[in-house]
Protein backbone atom coordinates (compact mmCIF):
# COMPACT_ATOMS: atom_id res chain seq x y z
CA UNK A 1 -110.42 98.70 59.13
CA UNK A 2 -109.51 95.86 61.27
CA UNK A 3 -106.48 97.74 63.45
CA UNK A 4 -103.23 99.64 62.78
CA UNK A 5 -100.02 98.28 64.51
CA UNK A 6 -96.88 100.30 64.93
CA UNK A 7 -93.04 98.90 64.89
CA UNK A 8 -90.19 101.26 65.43
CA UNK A 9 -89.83 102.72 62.55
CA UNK A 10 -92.96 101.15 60.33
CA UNK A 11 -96.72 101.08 60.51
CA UNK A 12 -98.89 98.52 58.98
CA UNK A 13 -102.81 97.88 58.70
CA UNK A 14 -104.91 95.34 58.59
CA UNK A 15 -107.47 95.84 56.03
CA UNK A 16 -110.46 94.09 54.47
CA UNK A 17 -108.05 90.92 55.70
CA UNK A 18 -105.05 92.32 54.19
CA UNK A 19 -102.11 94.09 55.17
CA UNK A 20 -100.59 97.23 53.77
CA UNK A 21 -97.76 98.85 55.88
CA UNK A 22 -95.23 102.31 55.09
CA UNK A 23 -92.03 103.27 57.09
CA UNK A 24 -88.65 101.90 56.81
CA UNK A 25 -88.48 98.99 54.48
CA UNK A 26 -87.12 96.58 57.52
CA UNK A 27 -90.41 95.70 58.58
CA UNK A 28 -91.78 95.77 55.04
CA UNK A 29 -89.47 94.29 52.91
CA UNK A 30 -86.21 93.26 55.00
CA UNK A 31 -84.48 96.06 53.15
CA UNK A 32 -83.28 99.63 54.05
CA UNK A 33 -85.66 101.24 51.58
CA UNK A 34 -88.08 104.14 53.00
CA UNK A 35 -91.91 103.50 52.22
CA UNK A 36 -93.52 107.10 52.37
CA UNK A 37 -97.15 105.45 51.28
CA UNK A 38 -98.58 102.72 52.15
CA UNK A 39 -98.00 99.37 50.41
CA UNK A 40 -99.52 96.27 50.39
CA UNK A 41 -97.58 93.15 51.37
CA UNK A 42 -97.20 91.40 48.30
CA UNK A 43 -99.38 87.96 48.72
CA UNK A 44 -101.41 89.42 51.81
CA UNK A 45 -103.53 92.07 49.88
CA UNK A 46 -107.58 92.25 50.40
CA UNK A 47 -109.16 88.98 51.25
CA UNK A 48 -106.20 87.15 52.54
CA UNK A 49 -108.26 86.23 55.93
CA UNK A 50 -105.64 87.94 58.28
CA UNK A 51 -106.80 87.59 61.79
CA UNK A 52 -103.76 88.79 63.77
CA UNK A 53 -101.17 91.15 63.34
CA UNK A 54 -98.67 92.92 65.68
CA UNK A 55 -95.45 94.97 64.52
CA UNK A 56 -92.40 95.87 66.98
CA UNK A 57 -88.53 97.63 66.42
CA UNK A 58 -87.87 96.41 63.00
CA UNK A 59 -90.17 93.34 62.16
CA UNK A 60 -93.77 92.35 61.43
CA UNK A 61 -95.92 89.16 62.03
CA UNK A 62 -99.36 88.38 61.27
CA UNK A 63 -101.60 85.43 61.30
CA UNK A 64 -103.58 83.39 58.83
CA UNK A 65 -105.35 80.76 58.65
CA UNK A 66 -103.90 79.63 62.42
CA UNK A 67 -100.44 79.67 61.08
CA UNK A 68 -97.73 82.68 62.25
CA UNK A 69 -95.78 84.28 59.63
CA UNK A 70 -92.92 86.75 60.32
CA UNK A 71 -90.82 89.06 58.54
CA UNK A 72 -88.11 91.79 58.98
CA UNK A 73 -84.98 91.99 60.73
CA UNK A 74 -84.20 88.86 62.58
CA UNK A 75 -80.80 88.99 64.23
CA UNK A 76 -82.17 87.09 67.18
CA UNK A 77 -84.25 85.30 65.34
CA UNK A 78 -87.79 86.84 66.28
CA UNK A 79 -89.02 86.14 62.80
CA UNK A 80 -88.95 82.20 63.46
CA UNK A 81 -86.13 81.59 60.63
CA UNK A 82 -83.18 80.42 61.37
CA UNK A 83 -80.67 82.29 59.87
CA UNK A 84 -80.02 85.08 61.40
CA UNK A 85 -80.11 87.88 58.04
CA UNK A 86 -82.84 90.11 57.30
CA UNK A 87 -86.03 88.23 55.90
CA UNK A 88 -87.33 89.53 53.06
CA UNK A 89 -90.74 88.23 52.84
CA UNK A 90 -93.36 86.73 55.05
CA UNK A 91 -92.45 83.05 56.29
CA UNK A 92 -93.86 80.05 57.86
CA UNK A 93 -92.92 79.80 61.46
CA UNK A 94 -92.63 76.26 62.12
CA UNK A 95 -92.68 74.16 65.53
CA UNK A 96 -96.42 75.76 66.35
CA UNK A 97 -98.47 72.75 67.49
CA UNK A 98 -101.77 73.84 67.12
CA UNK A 99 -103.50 77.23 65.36
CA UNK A 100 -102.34 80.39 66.94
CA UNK A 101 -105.05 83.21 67.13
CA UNK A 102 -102.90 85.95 68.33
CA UNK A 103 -99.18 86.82 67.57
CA UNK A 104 -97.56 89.57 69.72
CA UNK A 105 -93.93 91.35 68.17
CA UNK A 106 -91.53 92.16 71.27
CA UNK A 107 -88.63 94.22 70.20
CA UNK A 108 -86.37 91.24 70.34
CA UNK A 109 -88.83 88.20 70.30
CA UNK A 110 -92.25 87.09 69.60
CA UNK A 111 -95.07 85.38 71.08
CA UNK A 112 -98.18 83.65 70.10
CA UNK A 113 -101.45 82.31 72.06
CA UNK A 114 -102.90 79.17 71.09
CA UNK A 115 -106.33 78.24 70.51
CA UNK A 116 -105.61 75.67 73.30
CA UNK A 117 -104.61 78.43 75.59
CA UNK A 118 -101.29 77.40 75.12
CA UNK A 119 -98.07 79.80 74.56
CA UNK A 120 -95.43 80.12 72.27
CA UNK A 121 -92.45 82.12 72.24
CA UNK A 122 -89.21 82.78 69.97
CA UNK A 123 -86.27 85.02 69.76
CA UNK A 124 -83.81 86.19 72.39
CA UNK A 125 -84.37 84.72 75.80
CA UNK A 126 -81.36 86.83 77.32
CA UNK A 127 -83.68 88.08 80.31
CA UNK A 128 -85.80 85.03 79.90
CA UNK A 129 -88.45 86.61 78.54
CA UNK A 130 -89.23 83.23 76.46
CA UNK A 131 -90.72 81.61 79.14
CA UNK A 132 -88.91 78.75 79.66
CA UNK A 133 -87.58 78.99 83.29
CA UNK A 134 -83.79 79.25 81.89
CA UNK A 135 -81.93 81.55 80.19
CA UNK A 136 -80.89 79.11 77.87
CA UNK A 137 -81.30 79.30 74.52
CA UNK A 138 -79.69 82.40 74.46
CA UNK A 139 -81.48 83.12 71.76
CA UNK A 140 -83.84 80.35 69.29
CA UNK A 141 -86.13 80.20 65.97
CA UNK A 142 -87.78 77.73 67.23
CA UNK A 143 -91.26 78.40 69.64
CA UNK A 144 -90.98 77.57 73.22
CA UNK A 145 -93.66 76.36 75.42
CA UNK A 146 -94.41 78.95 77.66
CA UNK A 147 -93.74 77.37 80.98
CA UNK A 148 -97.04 74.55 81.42
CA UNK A 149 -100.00 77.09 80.81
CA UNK A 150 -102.74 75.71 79.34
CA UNK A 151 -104.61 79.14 80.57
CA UNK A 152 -103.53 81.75 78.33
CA UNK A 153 -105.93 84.00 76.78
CA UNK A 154 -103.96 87.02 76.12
CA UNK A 155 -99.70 87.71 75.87
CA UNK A 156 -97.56 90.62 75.15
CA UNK A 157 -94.11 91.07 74.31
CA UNK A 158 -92.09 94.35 75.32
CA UNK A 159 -87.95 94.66 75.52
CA UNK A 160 -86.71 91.27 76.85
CA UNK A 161 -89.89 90.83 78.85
CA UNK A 162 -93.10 89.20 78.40
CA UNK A 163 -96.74 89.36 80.01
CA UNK A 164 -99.92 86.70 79.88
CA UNK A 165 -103.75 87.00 80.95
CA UNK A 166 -104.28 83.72 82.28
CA UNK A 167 -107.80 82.37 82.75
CA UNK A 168 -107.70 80.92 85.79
CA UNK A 169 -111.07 79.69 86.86
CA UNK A 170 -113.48 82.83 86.20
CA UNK A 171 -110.42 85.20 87.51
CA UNK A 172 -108.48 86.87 84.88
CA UNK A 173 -105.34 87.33 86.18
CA UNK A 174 -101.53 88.99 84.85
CA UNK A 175 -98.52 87.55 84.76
CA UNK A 176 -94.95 88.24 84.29
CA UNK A 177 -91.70 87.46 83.39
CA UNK A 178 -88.13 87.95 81.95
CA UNK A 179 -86.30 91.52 82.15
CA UNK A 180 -87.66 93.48 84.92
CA UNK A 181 -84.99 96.27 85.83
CA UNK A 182 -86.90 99.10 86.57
CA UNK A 183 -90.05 96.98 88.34
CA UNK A 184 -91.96 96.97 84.68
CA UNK A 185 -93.46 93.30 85.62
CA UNK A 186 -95.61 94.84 88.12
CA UNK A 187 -94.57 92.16 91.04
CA UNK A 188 -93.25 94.33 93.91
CA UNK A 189 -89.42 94.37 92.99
CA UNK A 190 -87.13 95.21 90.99
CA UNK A 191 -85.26 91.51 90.93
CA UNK A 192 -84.38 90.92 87.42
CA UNK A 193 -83.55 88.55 85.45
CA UNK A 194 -87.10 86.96 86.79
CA UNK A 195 -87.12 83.43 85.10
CA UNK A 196 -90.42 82.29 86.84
CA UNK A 197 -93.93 83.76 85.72
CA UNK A 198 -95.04 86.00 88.65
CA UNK A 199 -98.68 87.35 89.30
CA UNK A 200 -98.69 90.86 88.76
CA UNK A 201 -99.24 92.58 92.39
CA UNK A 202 -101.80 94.01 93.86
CA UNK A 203 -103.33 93.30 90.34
CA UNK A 204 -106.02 94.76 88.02
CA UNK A 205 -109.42 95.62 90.02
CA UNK A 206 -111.41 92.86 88.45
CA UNK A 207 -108.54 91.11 86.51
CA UNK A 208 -107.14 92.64 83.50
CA UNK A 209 -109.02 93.29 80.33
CA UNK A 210 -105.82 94.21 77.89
CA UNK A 211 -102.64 94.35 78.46
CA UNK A 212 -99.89 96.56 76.31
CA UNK A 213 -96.14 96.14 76.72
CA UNK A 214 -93.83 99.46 76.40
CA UNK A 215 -90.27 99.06 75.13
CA UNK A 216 -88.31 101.35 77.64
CA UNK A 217 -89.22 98.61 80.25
CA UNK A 218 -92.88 99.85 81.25
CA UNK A 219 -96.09 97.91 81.26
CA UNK A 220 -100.00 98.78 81.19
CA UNK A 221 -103.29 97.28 81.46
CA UNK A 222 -106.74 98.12 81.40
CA UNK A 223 -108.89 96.48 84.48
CA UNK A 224 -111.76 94.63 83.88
CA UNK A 225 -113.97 96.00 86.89
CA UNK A 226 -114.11 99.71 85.57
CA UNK A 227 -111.93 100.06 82.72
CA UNK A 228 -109.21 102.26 84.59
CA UNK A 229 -105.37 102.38 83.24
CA UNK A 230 -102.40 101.42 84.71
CA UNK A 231 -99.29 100.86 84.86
CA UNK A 232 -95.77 99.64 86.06
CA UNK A 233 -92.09 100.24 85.15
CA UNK A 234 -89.47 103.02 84.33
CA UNK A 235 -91.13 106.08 84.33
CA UNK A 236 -88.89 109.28 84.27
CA UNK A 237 -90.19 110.72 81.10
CA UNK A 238 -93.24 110.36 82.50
CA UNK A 239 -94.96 107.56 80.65
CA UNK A 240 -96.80 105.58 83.07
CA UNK A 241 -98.66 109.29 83.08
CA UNK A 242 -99.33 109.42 86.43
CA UNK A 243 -97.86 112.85 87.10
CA UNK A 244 -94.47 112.27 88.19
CA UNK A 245 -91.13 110.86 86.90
CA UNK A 246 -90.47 108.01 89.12
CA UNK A 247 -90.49 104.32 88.53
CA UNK A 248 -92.84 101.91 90.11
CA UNK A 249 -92.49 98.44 90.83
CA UNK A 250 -96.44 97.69 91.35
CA UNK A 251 -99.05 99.32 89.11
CA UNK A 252 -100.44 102.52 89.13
CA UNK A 253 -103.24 104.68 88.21
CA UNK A 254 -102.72 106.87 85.44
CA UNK A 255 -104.22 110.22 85.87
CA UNK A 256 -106.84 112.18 84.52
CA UNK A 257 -108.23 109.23 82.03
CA UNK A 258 -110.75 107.80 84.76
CA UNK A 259 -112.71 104.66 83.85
CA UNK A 260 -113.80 103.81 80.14
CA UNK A 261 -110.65 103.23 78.78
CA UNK A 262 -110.85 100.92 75.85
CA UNK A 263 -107.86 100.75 74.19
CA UNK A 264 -103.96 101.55 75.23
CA UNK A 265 -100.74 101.47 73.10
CA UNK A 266 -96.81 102.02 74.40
CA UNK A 267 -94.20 102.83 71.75
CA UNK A 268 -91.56 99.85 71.96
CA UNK A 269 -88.73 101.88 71.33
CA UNK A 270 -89.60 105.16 73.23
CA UNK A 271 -91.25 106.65 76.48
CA UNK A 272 -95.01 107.36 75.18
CA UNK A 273 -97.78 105.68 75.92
CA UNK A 274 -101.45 106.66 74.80
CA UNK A 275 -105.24 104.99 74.92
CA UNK A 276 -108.30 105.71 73.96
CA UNK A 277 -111.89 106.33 76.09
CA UNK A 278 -115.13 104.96 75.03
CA UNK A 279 -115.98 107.70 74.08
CA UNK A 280 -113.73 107.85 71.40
CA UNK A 281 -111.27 110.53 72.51
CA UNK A 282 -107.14 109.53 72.08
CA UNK A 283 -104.69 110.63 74.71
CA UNK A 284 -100.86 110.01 74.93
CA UNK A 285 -98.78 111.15 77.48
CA UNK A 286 -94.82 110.66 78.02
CA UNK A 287 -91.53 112.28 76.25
CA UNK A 288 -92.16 113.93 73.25
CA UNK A 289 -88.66 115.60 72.24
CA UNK A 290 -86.39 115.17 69.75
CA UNK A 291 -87.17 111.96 67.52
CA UNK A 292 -89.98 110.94 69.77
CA UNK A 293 -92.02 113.98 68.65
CA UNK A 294 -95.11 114.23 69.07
CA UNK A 295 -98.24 113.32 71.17
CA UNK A 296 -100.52 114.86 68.43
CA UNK A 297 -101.81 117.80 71.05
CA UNK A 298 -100.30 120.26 68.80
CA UNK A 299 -97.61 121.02 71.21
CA UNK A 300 -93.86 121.38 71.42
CA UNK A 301 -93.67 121.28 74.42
CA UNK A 302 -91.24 118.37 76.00
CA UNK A 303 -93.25 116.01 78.41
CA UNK A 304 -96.10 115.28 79.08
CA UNK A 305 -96.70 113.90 82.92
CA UNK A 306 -100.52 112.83 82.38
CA UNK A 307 -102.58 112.50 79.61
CA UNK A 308 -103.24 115.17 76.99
CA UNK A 309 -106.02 115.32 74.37
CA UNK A 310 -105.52 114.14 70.51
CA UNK A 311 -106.72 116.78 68.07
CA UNK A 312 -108.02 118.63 70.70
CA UNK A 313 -110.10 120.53 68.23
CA UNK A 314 -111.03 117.73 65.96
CA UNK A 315 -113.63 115.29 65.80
CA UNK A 316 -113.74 112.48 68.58
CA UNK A 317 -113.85 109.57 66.23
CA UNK A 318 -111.00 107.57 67.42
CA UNK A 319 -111.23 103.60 67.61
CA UNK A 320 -107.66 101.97 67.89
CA UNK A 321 -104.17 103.50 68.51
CA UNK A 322 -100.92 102.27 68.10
CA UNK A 323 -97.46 103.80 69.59
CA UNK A 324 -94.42 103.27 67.48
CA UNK A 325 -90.86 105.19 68.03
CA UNK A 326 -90.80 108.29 65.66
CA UNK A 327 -94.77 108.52 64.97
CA UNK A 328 -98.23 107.48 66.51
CA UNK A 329 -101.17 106.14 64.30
CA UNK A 330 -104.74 105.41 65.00
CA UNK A 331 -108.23 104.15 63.63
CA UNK A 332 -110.69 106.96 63.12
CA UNK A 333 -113.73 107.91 61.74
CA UNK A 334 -117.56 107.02 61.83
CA UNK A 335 -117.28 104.23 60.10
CA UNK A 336 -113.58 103.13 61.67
CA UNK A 337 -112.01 102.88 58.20
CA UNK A 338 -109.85 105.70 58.23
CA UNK A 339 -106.00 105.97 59.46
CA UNK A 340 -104.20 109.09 60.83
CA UNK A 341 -100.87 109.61 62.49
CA UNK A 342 -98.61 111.93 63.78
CA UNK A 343 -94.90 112.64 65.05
CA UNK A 344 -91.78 112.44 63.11
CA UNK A 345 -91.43 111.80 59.61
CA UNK A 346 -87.93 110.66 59.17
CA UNK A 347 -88.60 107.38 57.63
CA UNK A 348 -92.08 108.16 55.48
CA UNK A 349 -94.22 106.98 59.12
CA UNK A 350 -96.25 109.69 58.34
CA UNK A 351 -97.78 107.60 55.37
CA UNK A 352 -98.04 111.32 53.62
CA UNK A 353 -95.73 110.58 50.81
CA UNK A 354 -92.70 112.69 51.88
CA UNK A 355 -89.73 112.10 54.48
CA UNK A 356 -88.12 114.49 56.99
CA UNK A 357 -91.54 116.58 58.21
CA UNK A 358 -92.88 116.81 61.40
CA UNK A 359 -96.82 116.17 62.73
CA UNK A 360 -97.62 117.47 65.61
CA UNK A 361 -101.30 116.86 64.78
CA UNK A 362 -103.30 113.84 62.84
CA UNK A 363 -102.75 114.25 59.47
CA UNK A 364 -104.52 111.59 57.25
CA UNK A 365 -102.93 108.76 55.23
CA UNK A 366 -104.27 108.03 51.99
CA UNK A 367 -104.32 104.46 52.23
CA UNK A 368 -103.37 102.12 48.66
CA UNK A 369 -106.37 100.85 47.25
């Protein structure tokens, strides 16, 4: 199991270099069809040498071979095609210049790092989150240099907003731009739209190691110098999990996870975040009412202010996690090859086979073989 990515209202995973996803069929298959078990894309089954893969609201891309292909709902053209209807089908995105190794899905446009350490983005650009100093396009298929990096060696895409690790000299360093109403970019202020790229202030102890966009205008990182969480943005359900409700404009600590944090994951759609520890134990934090159910503690209860144990009880096996809006999935087992999630089932997320039920603990998806 390579890693599990989670959209708003699908999952997919990348497997043996294929993908397989379940959910609502507008990341799947363009349609409005629900996918209760997993599927495999048709064309990108086992052995299709998959190297990057990233799901957001309602689309999916994925990488092969250096080349980005998109799919899914595409009214602002995130998927790279130009007309604006639902695409059906994994497609070519054209006007990449070099091989991409990562592609990251924001809920309204996409972004891809180049193995020049170059950037690309595409989509809606209506907070400039596109990189391009301008607000114009308003919205484009086509990729847009982000600004002149040549420095890039990480990027993700949130709501209208983007984020980079730039390599510059031996300092890894974050930066920001586009849609930063509630002080998500990290950069002191609340000043939004912010066309220029802005380093993220006081920054990451050491640089950042990962970064993870959420998409109720929150960031968070992992730092490099001793693997601590934080993070930056709107945070009145309580998902940058450092105990309170407020919003902060620089980042902050989240509380209780310490340092060995390996992994972190923010649903795009809803106010949850969760990571996992190197020692393989998962905790989310954030709202868990309603369709945002659950955090996989095994409780109703309807926040969450700092992080709370997954599967409290179970085994602490946990590799990868992925946040999407109505359930959570991660990586698990010994030998990282098995997929559980958790939350609401109103669109088959739950990979289980049925619609409508609710998870408020892993429960284990029988993958397609």
């Amino acid at each position: 199991m390579d890693l599990v990515a989670a959209g708003g209202f699908h999952t997919c995973a990348l497997i043996q270099g294929g993908v397989q996803c379940w959910g609502r069929g507008l990341g799947i298959d363009g349609s409005t069809n629900n996918f209760p078990i997993p599927t495999w894309i048709s064309g990108y089954g086992p052995g299709s040498n998959i190297t990057s893969l990233c799901a957001s609201y309602l689309h999916t891309c994925l990488v092969k071979q250096g080349n980005v292909y998109c799919w899914g709902f595409n009214v602002d053209r995130q998927t790279g095609q130009p007309d604006g209807g639902n695409v059906e089908a994994p497609s070519l995105v054209d006007g990449i210049p070099v091989d991409a190794s990562k592609v990251s899905c924001g809920a309204f446009h996409t972004c891809a790092v180049l193995v020049d350490n170059s950037a690309r983005c595409w989509g809606s650009n209506i907070n400039g989150g596109l990189g391009v100093n301008s607000l114009t396009p308003s919205s484009t298929h086509v990729p847009q240099q982000v600004f002149n990096f040549t420095d890039v060696v990480d990027i993700v895409a949130g709501i209208r907003s983007t984020c980079a690790v730039r390599l510059i000299g031996q300092a890894r360093e974050a930066w920001c731009w586009g849609n930063n109403q509630d002080g998500q970019l990290g950069i002191g202020n609340t000043n939004s739209p912010q066309l220029q790229a802005v380093r993220v202030i006081p920054g990451y102890p050491g640089g950042p190691k990962a970064l993870s966009a959420g998409g109720y205008y929150a960031f968070c990182g992992i730092s490099e110098q001793n693997s601590a969480a934080y993070c930056a943005g709107y945070g009145i359900y309580g998902q940058l999990g450092n105990g309170d409700t407020s919003s902060k404009n620089t980042l902050t600590a989240v509380s209780g996870l310490g340092s060995g944090v390996r992994q972190m994951s923010m649903g795009i759609g809803k106010h949850r975040a969760c990571a996992v520890t190197t020692n393989s134990t998962a905790f989310c934090w954030g709202s868990y009412s309603s369709d945002s159910c659950c955090l996989g503690d095994g409780s109703s209860a309807i926040m969450a202010l700092t992080p709370q144990m997954v599967d409290p009880s179970g085994s602490k096996d946990f590799s990868q996690i992925a946040v999407g809006d109505y359930t959570i999935c991660a990586v698990r087992g010994v030998l990282k090859d098995e997929v559980w999630c958790w939350g609401e089932n109103q669109y088959g997320g739950l990979g289980s086979g049925t619609i409508g039920d609710v998870a408020t603990l892993p429960q284990r998806v029988t993958l397609a073989s």
